[in-house]
Structure formats: structure tokens, C-alpha cells
PDB file of N, CA and C in Angstrom:
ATOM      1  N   UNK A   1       0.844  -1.175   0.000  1.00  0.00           N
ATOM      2  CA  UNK A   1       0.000   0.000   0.000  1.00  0.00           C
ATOM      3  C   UNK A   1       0.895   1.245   0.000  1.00  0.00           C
ATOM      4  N   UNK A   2       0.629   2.497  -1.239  1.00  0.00           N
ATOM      5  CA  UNK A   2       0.992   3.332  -0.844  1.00  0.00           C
ATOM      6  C   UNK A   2       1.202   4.172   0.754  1.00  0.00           C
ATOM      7  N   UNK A   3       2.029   4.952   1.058  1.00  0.00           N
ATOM      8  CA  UNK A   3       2.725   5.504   1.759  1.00  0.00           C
ATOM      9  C   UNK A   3       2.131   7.393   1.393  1.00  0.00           C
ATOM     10  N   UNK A   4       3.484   7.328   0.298  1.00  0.00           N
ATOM     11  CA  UNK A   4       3.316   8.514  -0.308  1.00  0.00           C
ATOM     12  C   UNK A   4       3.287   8.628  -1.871  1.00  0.00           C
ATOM     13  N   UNK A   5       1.992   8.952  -2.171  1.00  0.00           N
ATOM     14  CA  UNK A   5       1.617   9.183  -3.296  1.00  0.00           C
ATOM     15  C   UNK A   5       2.637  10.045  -4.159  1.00  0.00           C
ATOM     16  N   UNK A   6       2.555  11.354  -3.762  1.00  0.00           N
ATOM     17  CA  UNK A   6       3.899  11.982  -4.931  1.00  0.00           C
ATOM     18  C   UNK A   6       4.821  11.650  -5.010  1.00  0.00           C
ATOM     19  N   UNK A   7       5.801  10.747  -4.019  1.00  0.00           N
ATOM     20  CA  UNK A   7       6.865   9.657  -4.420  1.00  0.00           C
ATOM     21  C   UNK A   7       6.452   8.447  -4.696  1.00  0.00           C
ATOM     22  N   UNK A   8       5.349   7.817  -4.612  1.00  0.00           N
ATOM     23  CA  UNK A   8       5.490   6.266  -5.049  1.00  0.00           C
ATOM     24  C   UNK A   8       6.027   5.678  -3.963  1.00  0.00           C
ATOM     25  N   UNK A   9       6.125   5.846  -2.965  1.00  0.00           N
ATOM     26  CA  UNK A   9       6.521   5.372  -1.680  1.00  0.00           C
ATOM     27  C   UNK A   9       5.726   4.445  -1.168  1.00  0.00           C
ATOM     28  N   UNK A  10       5.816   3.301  -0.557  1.00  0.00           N
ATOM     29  CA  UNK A  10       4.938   2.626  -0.137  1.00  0.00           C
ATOM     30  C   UNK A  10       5.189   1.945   1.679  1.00  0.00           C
ATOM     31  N   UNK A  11       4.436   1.377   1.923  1.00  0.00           N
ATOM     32  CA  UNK A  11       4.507   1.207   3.484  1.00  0.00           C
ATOM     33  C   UNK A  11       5.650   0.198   3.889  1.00  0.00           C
ATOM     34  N   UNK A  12       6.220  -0.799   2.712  1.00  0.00           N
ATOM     35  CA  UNK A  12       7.435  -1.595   2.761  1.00  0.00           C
ATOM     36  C   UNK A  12       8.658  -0.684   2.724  1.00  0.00           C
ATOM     37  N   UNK A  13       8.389   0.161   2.040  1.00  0.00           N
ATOM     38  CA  UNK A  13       9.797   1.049   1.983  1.00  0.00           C
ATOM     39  C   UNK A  13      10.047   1.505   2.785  1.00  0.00           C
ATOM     40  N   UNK A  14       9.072   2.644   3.627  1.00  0.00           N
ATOM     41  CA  UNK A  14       9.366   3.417   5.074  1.00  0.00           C
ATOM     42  C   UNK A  14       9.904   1.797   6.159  1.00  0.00           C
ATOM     43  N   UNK A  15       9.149   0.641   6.552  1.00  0.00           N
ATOM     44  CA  UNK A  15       9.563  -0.039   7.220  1.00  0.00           C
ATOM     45  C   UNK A  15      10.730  -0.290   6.910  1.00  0.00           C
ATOM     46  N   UNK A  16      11.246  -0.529   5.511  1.00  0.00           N
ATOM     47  CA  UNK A  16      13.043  -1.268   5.358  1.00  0.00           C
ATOM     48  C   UNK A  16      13.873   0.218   5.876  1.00  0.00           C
ATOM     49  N   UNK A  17      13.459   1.323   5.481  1.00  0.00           N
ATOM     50  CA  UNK A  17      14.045   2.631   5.751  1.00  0.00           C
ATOM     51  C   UNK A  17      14.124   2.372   7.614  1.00  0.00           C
ATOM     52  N   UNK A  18      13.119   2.184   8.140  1.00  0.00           N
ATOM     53  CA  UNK A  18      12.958   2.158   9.614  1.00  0.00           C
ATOM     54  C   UNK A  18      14.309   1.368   9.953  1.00  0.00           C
ATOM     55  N   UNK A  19      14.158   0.045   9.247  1.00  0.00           N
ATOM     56  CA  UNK A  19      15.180  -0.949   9.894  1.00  0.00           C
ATOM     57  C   UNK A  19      16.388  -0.729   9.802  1.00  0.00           C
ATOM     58  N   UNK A  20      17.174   0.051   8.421  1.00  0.00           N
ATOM     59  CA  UNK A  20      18.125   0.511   8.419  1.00  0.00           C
ATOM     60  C   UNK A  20      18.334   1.576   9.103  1.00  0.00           C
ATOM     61  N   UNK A  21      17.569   1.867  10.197  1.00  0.00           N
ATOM     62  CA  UNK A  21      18.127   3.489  11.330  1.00  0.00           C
ATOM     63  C   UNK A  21      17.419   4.816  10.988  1.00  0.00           C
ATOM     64  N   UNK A  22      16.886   5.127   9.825  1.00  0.00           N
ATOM     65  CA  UNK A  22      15.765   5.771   9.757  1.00  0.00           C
ATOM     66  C   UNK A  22      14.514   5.733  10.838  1.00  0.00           C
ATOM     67  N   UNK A  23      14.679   6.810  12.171  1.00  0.00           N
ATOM     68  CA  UNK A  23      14.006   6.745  13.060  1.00  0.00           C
ATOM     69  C   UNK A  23      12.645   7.677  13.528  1.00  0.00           C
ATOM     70  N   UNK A  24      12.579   8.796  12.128  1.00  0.00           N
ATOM     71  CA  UNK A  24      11.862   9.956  12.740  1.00  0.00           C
ATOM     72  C   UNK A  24      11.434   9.943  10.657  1.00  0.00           C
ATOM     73  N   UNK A  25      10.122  10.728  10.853  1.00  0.00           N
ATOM     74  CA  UNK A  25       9.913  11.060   9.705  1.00  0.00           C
ATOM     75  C   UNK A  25      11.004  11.915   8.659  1.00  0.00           C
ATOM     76  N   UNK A  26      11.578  13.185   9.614  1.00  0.00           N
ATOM     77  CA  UNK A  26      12.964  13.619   8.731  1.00  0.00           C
ATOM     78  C   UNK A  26      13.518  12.491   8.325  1.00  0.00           C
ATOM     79  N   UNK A  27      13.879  11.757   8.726  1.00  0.00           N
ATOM     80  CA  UNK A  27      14.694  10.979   8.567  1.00  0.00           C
ATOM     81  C   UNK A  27      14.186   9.907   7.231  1.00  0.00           C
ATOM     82  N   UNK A  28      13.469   9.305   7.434  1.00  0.00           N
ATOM     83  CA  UNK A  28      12.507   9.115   6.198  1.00  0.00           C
ATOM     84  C   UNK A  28      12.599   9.712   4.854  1.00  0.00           C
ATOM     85  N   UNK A  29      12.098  11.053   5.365  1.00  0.00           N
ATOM     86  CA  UNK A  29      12.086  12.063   3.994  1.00  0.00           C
ATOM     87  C   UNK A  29      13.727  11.998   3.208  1.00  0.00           C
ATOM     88  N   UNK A  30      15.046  12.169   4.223  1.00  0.00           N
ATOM     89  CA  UNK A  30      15.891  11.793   3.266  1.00  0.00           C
ATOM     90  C   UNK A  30      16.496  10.729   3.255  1.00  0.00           C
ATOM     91  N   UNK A  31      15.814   9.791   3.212  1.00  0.00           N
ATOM     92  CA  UNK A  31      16.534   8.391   2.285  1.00  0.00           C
ATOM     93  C   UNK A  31      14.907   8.295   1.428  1.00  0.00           C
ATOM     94  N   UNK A  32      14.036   8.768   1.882  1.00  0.00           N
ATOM     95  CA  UNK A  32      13.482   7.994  -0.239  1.00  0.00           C
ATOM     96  C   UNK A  32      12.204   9.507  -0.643  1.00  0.00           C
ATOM     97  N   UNK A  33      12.136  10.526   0.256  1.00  0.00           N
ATOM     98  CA  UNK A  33      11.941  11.589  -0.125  1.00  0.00           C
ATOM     99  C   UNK A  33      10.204  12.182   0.612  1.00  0.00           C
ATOM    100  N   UNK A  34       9.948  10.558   0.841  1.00  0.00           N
ATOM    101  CA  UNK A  34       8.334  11.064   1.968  1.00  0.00           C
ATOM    102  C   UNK A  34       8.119  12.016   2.564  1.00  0.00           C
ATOM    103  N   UNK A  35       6.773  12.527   2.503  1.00  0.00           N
ATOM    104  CA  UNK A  35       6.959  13.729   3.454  1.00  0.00           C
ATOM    105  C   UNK A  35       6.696  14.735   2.827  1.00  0.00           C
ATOM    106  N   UNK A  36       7.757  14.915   2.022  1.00  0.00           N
ATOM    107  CA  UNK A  36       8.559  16.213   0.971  1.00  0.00           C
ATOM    108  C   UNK A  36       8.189  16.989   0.078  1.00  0.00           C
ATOM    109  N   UNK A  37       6.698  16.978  -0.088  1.00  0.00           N
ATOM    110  CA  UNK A  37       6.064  17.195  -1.144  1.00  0.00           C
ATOM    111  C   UNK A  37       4.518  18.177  -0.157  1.00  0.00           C
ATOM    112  N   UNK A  38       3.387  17.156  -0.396  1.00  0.00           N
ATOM    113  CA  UNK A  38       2.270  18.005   0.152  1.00  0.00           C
ATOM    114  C   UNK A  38       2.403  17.526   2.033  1.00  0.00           C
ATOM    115  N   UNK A  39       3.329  16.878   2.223  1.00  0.00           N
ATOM    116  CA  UNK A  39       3.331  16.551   3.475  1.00  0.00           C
ATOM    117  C   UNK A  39       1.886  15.758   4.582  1.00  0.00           C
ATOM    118  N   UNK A  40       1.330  15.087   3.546  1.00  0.00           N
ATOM    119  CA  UNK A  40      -0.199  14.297   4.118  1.00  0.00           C
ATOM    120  C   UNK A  40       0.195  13.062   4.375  1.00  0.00           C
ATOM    121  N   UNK A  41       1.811  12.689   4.208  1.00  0.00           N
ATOM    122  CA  UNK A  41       2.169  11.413   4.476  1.00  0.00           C
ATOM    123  C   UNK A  41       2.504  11.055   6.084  1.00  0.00           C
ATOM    124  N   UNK A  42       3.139  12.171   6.191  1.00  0.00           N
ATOM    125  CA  UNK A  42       3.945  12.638   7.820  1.00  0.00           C
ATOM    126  C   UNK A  42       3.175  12.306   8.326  1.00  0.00           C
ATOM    127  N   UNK A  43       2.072  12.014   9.109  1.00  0.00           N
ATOM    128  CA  UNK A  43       1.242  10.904  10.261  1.00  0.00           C
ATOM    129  C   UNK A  43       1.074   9.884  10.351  1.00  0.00           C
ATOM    130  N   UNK A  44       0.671   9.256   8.623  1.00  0.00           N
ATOM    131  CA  UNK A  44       0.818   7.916   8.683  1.00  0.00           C
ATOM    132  C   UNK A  44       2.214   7.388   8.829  1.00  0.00           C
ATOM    133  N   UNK A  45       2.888   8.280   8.381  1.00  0.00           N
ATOM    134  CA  UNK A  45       4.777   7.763   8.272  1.00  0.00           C
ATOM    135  C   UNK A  45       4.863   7.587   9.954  1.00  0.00           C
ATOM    136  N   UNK A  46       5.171   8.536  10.402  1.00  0.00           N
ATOM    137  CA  UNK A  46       4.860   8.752  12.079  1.00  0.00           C
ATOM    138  C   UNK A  46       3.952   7.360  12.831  1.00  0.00           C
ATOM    139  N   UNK A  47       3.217   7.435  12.226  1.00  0.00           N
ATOM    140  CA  UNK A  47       2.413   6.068  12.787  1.00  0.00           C
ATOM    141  C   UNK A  47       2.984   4.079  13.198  1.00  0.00           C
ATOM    142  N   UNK A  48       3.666   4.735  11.265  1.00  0.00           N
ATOM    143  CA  UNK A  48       4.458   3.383  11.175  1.00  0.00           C
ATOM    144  C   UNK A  48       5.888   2.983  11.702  1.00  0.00           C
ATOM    145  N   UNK A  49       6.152   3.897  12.000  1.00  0.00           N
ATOM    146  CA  UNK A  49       7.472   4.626  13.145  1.00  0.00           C
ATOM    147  C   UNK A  49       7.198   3.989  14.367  1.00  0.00           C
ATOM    148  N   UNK A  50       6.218   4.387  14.619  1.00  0.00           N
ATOM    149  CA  UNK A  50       5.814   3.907  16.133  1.00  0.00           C
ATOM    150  C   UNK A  50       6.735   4.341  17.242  1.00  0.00           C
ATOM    151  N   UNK A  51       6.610   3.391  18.248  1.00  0.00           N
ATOM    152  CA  UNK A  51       8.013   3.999  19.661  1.00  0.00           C
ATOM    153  C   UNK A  51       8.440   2.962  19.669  1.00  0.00           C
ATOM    154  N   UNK A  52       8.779   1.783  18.894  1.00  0.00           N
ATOM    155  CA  UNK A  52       9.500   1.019  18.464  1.00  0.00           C
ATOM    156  C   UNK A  52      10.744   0.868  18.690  1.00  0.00           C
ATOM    157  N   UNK A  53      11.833   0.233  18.443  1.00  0.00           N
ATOM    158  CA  UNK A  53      13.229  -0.005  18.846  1.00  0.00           C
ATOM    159  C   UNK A  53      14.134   1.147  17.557  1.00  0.00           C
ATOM    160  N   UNK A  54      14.766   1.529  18.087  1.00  0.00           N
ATOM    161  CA  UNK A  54      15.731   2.223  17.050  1.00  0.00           C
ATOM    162  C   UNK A  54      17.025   2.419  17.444  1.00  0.00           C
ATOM    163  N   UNK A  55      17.849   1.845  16.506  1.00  0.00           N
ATOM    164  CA  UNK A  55      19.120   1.612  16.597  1.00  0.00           C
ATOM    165  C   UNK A  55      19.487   2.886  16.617  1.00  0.00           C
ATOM    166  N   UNK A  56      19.257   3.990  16.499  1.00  0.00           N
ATOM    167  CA  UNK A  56      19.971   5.306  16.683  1.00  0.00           C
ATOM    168  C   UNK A  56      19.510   5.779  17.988  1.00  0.00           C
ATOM    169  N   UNK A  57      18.722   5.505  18.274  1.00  0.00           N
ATOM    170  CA  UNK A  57      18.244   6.251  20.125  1.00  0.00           C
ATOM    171  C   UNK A  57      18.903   5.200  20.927  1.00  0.00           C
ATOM    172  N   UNK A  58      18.772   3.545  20.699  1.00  0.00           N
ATOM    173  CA  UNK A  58      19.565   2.688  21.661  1.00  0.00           C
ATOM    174  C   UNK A  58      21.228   3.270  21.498  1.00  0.00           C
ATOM    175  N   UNK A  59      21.392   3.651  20.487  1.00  0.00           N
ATOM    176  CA  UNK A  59      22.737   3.749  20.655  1.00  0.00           C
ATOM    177  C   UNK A  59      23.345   5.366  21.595  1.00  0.00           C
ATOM    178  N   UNK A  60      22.366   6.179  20.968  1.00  0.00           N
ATOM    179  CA  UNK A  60      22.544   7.622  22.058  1.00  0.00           C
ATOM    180  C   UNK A  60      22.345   7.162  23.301  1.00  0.00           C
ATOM    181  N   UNK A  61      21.446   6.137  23.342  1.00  0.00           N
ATOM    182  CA  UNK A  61      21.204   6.038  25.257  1.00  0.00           C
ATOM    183  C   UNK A  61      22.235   5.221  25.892  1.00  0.00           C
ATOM    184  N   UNK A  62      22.930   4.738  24.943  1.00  0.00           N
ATOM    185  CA  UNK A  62      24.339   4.491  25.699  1.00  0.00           C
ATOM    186  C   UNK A  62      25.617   5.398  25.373  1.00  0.00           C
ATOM    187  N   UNK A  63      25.234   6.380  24.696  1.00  0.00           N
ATOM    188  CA  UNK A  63      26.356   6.833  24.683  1.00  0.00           C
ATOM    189  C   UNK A  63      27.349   6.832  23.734  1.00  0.00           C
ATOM    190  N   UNK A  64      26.905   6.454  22.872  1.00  0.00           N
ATOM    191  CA  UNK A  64      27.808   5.783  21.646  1.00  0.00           C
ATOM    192  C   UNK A  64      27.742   6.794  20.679  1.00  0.00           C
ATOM    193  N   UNK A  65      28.940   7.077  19.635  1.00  0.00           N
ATOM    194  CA  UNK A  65      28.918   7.276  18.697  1.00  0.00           C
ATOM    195  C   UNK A  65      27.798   7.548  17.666  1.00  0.00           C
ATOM    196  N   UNK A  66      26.568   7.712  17.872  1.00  0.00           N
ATOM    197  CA  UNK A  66      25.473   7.035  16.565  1.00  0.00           C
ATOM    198  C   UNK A  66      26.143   6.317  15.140  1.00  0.00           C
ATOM    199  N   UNK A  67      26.655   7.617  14.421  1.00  0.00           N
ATOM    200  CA  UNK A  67      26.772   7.723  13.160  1.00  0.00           C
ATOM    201  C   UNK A  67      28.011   6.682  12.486  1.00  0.00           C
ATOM    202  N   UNK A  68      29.017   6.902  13.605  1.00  0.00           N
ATOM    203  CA  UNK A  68      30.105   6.041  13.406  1.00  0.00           C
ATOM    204  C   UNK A  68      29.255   4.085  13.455  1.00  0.00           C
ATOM    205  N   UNK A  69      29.324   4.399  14.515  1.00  0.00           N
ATOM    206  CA  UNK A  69      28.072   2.566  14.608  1.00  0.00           C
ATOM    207  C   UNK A  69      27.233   2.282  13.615  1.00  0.00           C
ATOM    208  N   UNK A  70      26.446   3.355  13.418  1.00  0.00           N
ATOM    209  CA  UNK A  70      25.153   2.697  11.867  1.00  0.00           C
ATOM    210  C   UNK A  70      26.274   2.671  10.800  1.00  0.00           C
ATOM    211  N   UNK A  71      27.257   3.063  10.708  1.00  0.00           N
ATOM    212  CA  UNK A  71      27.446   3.543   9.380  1.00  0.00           C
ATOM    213  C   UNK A  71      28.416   1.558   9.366  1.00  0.00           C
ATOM    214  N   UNK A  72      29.108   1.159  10.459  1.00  0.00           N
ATOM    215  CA  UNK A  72      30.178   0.475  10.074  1.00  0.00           C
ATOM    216  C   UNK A  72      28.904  -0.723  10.136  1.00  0.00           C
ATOM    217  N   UNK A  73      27.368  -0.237  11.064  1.00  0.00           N
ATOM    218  CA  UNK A  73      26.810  -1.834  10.852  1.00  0.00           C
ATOM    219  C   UNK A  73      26.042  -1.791   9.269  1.00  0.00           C
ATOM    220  N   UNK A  74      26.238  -0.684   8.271  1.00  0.00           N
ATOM    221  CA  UNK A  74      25.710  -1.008   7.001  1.00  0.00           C
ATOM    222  C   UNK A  74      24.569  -0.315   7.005  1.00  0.00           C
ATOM    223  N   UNK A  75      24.106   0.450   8.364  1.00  0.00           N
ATOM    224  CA  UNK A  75      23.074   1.706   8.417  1.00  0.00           C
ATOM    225  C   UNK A  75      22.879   2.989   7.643  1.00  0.00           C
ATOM    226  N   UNK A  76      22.156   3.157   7.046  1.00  0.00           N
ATOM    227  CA  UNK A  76      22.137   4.757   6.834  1.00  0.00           C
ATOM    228  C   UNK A  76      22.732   5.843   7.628  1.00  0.00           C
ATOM    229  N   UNK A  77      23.905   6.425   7.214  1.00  0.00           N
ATOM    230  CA  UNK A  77      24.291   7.888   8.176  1.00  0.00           C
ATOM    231  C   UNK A  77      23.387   9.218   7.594  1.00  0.00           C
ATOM    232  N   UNK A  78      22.751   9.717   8.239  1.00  0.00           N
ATOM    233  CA  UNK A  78      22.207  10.906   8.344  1.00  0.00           C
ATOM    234  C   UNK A  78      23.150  12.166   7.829  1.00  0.00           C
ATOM    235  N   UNK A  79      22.642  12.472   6.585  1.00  0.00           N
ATOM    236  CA  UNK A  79      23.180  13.706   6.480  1.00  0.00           C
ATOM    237  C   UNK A  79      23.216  14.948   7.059  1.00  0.00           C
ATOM    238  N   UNK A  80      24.675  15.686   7.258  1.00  0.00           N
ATOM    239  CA  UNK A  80      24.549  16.434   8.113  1.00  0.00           C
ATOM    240  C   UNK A  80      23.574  18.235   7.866  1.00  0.00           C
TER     241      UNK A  80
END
């Protein structure tokens, strides 16, 4: 099922985006562009987000590096 209509985005993509460390709708928007357009996606995106596990907040809550860690486990690094 679509996601986001003006990208062609669909609800598999935001989840694989999720799993690779994509944790927040920004975050979303830049790896496949959701969001970015009329912005009617951002709740359901948000939705599918959930408060779920995320390898970028487990890793701030210890203290770690984020960017260095996602990046060497094959994660998306966040542009700065």
C-alpha cells in the first residue's frame, strides 16, 4: 500500500528505511523523499514509526557514537 503518493513510496519502503536506522519522519524524507512534497504522508509515516526499537536512540542512550556505529553496521548515516 501506498505511503506517499507523490513519491510512489509505499509502506514496505518506510519499514526497510525504519530498519536501516531511519528513526523519525525527517529521517525518512531523506533516504526515499516522503513527506517532501504536500506533506499528508507525515502521520501515517509517524504512525508506522511507532516507539518502536531504534538503533539510533539505543545507541545515544548508551552513549555511543550514533553515526560512526550505523554507518560500520551497514546503516544509513544521516546527512549532516
Amino acid at each position: 500500500m501506498f505511503v506517499c503518493s507523490c513519491f510512489g513510496v509505499t509502506e514496505q519502503q518506510v519499514k526497510d528505511h525504519a530498519a536501516n536506522g531511519a528513526c523519525t519522519p525527517r529521517q525518512i524524507a531523506s533516504a526515499c523523499k516522503a513527506g517532501t512534497d504536500c506533506g499528508s504522508c507525515v502521520r501515517r509515516i509517524q504512525a508506522l514509526l511507532g516507539r518502536g526499537a531504534c538503533p539510533r536512540r539505543e545507541l545515544a542512550e548508551q552513549g555511543k557514537p550514533v553515526l560512526a556505529e550505523l554507518d560500520a553496521a551497514g546503516g544509513l548515516p544521516e546527512a549532516a
